[in-house]
C-alpha atoms as a PDB file:
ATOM      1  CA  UNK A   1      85.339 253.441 180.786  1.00  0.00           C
ATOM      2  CA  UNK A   2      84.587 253.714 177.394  1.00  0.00           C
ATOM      3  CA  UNK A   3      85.778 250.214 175.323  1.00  0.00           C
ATOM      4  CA  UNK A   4      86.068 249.564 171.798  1.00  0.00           C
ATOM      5  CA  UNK A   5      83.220 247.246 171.987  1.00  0.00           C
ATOM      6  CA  UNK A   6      80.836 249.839 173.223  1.00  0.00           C
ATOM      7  CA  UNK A   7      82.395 252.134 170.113  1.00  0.00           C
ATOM      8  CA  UNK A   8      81.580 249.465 167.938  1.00  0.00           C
ATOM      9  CA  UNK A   9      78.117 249.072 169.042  1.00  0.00           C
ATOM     10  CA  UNK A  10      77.534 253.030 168.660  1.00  0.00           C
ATOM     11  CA  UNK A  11      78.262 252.431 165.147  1.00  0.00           C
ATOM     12  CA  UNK A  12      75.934 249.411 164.680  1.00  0.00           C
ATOM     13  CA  UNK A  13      72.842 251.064 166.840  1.00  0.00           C
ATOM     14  CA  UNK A  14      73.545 254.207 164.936  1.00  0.00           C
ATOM     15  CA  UNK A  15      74.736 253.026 161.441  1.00  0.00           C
ATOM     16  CA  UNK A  16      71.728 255.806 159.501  1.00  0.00           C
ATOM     17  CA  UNK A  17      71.016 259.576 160.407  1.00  0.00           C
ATOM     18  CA  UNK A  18      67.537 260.288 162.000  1.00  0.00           C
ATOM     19  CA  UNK A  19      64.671 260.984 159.862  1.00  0.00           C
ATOM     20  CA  UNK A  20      64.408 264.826 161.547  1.00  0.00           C
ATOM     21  CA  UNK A  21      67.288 266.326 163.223  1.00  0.00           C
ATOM     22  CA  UNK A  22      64.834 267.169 165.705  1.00  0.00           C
ATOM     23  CA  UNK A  23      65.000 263.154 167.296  1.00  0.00           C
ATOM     24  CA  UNK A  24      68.288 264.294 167.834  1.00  0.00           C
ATOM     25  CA  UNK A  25      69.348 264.919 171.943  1.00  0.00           C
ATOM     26  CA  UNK A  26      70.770 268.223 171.540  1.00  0.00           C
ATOM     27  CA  UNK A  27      69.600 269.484 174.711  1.00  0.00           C
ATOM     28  CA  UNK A  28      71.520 266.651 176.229  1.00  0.00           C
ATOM     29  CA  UNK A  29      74.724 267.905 174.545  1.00  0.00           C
ATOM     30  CA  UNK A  30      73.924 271.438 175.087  1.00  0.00           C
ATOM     31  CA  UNK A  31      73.161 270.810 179.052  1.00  0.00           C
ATOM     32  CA  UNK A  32      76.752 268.997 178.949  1.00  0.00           C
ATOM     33  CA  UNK A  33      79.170 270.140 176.314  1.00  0.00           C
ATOM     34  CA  UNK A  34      78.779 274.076 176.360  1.00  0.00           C
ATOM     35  CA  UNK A  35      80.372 275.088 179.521  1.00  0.00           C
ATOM     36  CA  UNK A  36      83.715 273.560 178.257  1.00  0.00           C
ATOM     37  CA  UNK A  37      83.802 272.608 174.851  1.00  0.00           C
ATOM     38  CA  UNK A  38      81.438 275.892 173.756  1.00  0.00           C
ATOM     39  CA  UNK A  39      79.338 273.774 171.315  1.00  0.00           C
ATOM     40  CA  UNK A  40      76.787 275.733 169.619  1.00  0.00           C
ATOM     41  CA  UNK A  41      74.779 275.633 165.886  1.00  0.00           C
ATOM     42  CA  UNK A  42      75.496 278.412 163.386  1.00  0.00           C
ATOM     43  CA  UNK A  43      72.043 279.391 161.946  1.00  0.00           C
ATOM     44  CA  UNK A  44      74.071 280.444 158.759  1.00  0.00           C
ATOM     45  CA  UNK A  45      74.947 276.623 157.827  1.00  0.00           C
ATOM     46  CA  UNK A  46      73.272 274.416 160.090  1.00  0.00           C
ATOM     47  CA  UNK A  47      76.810 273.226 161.487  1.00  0.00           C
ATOM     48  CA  UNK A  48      77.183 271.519 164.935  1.00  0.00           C
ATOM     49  CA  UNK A  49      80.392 274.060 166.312  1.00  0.00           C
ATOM     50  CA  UNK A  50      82.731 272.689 168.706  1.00  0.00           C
ATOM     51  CA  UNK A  51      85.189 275.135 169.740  1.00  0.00           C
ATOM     52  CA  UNK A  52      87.378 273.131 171.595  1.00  0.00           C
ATOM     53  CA  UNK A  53      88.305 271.432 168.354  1.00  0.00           C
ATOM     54  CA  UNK A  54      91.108 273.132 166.754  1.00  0.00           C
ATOM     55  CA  UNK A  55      89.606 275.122 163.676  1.00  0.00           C
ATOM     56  CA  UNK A  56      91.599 273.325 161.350  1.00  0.00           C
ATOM     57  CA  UNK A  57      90.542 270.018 162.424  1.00  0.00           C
ATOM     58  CA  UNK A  58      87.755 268.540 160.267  1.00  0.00           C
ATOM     59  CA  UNK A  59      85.625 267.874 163.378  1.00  0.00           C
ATOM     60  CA  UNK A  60      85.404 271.473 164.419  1.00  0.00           C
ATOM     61  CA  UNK A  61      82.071 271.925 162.258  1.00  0.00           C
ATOM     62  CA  UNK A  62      79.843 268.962 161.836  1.00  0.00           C
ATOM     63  CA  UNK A  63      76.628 269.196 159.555  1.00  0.00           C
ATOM     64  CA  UNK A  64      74.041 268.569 161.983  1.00  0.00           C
ATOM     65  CA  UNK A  65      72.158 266.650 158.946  1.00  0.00           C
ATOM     66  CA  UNK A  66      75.043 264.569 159.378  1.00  0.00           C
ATOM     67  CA  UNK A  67      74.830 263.613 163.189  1.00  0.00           C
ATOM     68  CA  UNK A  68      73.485 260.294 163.611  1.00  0.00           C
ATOM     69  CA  UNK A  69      73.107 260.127 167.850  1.00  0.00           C
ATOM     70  CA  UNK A  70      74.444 262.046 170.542  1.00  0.00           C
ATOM     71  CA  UNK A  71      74.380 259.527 173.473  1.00  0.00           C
ATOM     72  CA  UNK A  72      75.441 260.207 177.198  1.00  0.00           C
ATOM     73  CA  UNK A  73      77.923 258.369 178.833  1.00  0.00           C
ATOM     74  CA  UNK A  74      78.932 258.671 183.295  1.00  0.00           C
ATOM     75  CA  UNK A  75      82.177 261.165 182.350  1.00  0.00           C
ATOM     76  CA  UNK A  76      81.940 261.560 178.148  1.00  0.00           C
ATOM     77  CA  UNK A  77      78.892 262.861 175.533  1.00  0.00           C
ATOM     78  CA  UNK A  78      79.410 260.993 172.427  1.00  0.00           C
ATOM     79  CA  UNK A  79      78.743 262.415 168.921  1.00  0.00           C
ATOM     80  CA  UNK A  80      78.062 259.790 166.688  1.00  0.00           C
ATOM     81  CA  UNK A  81      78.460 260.066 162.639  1.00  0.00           C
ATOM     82  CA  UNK A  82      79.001 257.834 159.608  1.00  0.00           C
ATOM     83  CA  UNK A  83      82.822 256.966 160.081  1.00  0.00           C
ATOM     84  CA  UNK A  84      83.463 258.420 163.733  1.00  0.00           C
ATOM     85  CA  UNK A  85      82.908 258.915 166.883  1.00  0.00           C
ATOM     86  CA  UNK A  86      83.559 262.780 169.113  1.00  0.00           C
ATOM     87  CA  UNK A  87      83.734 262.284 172.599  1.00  0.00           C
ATOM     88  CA  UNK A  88      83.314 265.493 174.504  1.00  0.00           C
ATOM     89  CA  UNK A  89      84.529 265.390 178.128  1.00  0.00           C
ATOM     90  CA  UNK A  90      81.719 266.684 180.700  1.00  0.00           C
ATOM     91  CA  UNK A  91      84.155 268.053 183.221  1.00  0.00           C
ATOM     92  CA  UNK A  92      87.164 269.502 181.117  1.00  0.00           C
ATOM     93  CA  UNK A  93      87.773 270.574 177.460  1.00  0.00           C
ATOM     94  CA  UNK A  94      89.462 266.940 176.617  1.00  0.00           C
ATOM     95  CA  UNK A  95      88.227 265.936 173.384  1.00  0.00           C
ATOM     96  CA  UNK A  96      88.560 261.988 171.858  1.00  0.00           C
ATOM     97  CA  UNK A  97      87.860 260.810 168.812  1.00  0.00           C
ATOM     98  CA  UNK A  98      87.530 257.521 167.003  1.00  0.00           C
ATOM     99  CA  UNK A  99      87.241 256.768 163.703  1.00  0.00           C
ATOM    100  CA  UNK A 100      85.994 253.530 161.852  1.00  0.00           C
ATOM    101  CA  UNK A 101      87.945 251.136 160.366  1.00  0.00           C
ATOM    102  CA  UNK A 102      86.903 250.490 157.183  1.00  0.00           C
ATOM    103  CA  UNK A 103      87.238 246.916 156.199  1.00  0.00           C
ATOM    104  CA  UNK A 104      88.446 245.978 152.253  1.00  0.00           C
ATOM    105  CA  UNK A 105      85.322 245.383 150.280  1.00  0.00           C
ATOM    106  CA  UNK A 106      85.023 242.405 148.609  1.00  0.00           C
ATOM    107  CA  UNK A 107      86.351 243.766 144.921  1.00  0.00           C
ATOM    108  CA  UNK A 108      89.543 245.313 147.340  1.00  0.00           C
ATOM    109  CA  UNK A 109      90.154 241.838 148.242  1.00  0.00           C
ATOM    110  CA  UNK A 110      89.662 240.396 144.971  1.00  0.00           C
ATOM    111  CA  UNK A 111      92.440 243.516 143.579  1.00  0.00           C
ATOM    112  CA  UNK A 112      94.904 242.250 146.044  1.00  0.00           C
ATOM    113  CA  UNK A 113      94.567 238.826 145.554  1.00  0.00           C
ATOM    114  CA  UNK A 114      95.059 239.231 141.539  1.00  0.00           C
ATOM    115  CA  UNK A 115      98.457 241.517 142.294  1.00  0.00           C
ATOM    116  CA  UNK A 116     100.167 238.994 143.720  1.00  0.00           C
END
């Protein structure tokens, strides 16, 4: 089972994109996403394609330049990027995602305190 701590620690291990998108796992993802999610990379624009992700959705074409991990979990294959996480199910089409929640920055906090 997949908690919100171990989501938060994807984002801390993974908080910057690899120097080459080569030390990137994309065999791993490939061995365990195609079959049901028909992942693939368009040549064309060097886009991550996950086709069990409605077109219209905003994760249905990643930038791979913008992939930080892809890390394996016992039932899930997690894509990892700035602000969220995709999990891919291994055995069905199911797709989660999380994304970040951004905490106020310190000038937010100031703003609200002054509006009061």
């Amino acid at each position: 089972m997949i908690t919100r701590d171990i989501v938060n620690n994807l984002y801390k291990k993974y908080n910057k994109t690899p120097k080459s998108a080569d030390m990137l796992n994309m065999a791993l993802l490939f061995d365990y996403a195609t079959e049901h999610h028909g992942v693939y990379i368009d040549p064309d624009t060097e886009e991550l394609v996950i086709n069990s992700i409605d077109t219209n959705s905003p994760f249905h074409s990643i930038p791979v330049r913008h992939i930080h991990a892809i890390v394996p979990f016992e039932e899930w294959v997690a894509i990892v990027i700035h602000s969220s996480v995709i999990f891919l199910n291994r055995n069905s089409s199911k797709v989660a995602v999380d994304i970040k929640n951004v905490k106020p920055s310190f000038m937010d906090r100031l703003r609200g305190i002054s509006a009061e």
